[in-house]
Protein backbone atom coordinates (compact mmCIF):
# COMPACT_ATOMS: atom_id res chain seq x y z
CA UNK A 1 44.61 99.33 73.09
CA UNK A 2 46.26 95.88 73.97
CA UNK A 3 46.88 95.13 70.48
CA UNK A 4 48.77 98.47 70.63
CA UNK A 5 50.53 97.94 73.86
CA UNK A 6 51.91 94.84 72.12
CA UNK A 7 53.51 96.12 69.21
CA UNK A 8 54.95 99.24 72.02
CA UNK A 9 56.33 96.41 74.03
CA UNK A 10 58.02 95.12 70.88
CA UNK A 11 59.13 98.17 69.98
CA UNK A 12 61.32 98.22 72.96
CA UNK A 13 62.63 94.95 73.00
CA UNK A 14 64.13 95.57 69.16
CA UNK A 15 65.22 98.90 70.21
CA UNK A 16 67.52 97.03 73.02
CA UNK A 17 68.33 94.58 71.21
CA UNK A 18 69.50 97.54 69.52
CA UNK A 19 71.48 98.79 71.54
CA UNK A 20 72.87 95.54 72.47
CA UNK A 21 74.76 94.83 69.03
CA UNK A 22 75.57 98.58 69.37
CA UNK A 23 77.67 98.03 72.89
CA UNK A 24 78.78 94.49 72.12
CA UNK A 25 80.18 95.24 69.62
CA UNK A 26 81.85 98.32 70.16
CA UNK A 27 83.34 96.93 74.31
CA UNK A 28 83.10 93.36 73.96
CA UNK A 29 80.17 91.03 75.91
CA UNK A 30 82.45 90.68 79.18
CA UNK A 31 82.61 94.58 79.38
CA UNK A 32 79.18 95.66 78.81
CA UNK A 33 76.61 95.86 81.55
CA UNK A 34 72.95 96.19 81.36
CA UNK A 35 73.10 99.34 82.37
CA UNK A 36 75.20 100.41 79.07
CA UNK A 37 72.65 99.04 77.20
CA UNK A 38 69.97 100.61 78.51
CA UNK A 39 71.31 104.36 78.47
CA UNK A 40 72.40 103.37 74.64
CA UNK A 41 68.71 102.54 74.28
CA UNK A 42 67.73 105.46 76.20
CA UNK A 43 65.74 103.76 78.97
CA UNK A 44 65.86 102.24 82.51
CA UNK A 45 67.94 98.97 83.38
CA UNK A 46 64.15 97.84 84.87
CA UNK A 47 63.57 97.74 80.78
CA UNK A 48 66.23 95.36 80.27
CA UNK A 49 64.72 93.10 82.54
CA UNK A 50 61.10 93.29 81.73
CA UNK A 51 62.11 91.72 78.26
CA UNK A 52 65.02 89.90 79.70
CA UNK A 53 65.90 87.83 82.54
CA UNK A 54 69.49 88.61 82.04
CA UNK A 55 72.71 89.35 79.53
CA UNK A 56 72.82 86.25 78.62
CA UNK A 57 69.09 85.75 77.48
CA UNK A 58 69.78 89.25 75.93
CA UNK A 59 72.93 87.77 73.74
CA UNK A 60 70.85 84.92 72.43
CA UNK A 61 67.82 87.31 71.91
CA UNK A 62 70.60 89.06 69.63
CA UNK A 63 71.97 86.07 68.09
CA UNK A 64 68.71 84.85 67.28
CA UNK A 65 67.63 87.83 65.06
CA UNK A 66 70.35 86.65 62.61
CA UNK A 67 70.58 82.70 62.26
CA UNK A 68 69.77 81.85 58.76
CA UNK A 69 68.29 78.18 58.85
CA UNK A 70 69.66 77.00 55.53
CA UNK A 71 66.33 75.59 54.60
CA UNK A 72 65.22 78.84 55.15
CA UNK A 73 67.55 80.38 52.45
CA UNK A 74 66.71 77.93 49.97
CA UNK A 75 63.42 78.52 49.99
CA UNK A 76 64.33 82.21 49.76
CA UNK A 77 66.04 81.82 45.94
CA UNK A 78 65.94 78.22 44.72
CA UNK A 79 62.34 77.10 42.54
CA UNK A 80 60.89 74.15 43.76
CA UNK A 81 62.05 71.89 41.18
CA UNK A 82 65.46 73.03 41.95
CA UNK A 83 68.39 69.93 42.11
CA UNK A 84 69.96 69.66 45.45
CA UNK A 85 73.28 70.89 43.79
CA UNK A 86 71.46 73.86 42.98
CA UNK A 87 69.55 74.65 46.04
CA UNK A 88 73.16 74.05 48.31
CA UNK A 89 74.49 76.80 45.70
CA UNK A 90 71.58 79.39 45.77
CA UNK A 91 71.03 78.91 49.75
CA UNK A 92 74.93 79.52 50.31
CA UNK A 93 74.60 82.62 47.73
CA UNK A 94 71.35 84.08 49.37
CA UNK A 95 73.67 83.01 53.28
CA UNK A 96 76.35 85.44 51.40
CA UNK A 97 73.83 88.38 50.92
CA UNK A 98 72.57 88.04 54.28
CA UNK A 99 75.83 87.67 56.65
CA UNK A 100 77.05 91.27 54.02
CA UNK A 101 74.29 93.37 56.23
CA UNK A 102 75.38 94.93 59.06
CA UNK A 103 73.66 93.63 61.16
CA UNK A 104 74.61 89.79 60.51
CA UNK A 105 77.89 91.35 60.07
CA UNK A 106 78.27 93.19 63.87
CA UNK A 107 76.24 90.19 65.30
CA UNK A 108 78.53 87.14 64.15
CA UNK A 109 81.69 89.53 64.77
CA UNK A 110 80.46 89.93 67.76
CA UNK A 111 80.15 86.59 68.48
CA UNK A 112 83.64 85.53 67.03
CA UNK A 113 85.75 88.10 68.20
CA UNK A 114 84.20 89.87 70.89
CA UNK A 115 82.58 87.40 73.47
CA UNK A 116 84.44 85.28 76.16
CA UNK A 117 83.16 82.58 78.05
CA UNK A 118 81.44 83.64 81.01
CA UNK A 119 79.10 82.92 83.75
CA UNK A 120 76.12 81.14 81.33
CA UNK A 121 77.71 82.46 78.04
CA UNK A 122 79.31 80.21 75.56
CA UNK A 123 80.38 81.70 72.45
CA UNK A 124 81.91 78.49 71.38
CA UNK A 125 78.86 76.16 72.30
CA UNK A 126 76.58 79.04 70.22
CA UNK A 127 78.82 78.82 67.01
CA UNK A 128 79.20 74.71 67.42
CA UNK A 129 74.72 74.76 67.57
CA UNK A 130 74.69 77.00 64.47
CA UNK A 131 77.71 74.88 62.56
CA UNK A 132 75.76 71.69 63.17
CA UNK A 133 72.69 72.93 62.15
CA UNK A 134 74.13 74.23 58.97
CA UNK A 135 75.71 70.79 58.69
CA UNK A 136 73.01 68.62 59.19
CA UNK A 137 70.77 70.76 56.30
CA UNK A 138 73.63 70.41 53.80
CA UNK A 139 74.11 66.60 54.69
CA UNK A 140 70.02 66.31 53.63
CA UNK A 141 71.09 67.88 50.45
CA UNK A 142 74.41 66.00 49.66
CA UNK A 143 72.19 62.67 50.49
CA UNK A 144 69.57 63.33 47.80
CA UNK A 145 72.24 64.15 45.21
CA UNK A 146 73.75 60.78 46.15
CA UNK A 147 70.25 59.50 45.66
CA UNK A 148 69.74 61.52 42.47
CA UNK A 149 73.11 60.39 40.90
CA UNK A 150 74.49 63.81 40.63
CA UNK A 151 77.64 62.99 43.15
CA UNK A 152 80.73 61.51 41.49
CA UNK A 153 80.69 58.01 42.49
CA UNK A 154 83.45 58.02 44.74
CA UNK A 155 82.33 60.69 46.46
CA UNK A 156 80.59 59.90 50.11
CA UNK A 157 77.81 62.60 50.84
CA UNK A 158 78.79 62.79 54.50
CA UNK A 159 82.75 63.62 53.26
CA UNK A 160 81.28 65.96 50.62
CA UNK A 161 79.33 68.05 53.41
CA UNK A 162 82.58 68.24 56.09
CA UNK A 163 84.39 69.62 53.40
CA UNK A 164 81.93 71.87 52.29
CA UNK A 165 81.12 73.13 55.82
CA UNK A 166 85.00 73.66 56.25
CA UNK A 167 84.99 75.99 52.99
CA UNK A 168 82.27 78.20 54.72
CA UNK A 169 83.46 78.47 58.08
CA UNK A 170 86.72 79.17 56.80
CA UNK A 171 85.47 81.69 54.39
CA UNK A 172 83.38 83.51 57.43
CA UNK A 173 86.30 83.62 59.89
CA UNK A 174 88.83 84.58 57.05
CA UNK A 175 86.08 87.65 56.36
CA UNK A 176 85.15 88.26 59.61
CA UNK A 177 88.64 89.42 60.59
CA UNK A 178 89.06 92.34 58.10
CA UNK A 179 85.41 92.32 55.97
CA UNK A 180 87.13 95.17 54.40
CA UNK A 181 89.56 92.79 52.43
CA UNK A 182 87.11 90.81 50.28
CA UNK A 183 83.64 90.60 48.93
CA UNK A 184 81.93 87.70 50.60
CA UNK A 185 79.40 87.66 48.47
CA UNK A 186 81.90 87.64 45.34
CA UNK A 187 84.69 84.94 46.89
CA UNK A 188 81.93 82.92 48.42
CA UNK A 189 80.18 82.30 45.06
CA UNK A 190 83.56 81.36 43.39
CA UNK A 191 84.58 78.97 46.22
CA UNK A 192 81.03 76.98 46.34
CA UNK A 193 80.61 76.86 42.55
CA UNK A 194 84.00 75.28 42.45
CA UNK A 195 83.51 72.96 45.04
CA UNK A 196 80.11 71.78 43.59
CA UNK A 197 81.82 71.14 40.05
CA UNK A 198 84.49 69.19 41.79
CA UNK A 199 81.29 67.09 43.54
CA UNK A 200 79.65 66.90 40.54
CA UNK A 201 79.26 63.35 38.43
CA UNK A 202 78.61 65.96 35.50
CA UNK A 203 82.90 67.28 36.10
CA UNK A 204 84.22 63.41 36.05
CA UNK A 205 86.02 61.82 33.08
CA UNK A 206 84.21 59.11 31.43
């Protein structure tokens, strides 16, 4: 019986979480109360706050079901044996696949476009956490190329990551705004492949 009052209690938490990408999305964070969220859900505002001390544990709740930990995507696609090069190219591609479901999609729209800073809310300090996260994984990466001699020679592993984090979070916003207007999956691939030949010892002269 406990085990199954668990997985009940569980059940409700997804179901306003939800709901909570549901209203977001659709009237922006500043505009939706608890109380939207649960009638979307179909349950009591004490709900909310059984799982939830308030909107702003509920946003990260949200936000947490899609972070992709890059580490996490490499070990998703790339074999063990892998070269750094090719895991930062299969964890971007499998990042790509994963941010093209709707619900990374409504979540990190969301997040971009619909929140405002507010009382303990701060859309800008969430994206800056993911960003560095991202950047500090690809940095590990970049570093062992270095250390593997696949970088061009000129090439500093902490420039080659900046840049590379710039091409993604460009790419995101840029699809983020209309995700009607391009395939991330299909530009994505294009623009990391080509930025990985340009880092690569392999694409120098000589």
């Amino acid at each position: 019986m406990a085990r199954r009052t668990k997985a009940e209690a569980e059940a409700t938490r997804e179901a306003l979480l939800d709901a909570a990408e549901e209203v977001f999305f659709e009237k922006g964070v500043a505009c939706t109360s608890l109380e939207q969220i649960a009638r979307q859900a179909g349950m009591t505002r004490g709900a909310v706050y059984w799982h939830f001390r308030n909107k702003a544990d509920l946003f990260r709740a949200m936000l947490d079901r899609v972070r992709m930990p890059f580490e996490e995507l490499v070990a998703e696609t790339a074999p063990s044996d892998a070269s750094p090069l090719e895991a930062i190219r299969l964890g971007c591609r499998q990042g790509f696949r994963r941010m093209e479901q709707p619900r990374h999609r409504r979540v990190h729209a969301t997040l971009l476009h619909r929140c405002e800073f507010f009382s303990d809310i701060d859309p800008q300090a969430m994206e800056a956490e993911m960003a560095n996260e991202c950047l500090g994984a690809l940095l590990i990466y970049l570093n062992n190329a270095r250390d593997q001699g696949l970088l061009r020679d000129d090439l500093d592993p902490d420039v080659a990551t900046r840049l590379l984090q710039a091409t993604l979070s460009g790419l995101f916003h840029d699809w983020l705004r209309d995700t009607e207007a391009f395939s991330l999956y299909e530009r994505g691939t294009q623009l990391v492949d080509t930025q990985l030949r340009l880092f690569s010892r392999d694409n120098t002269s000589g």
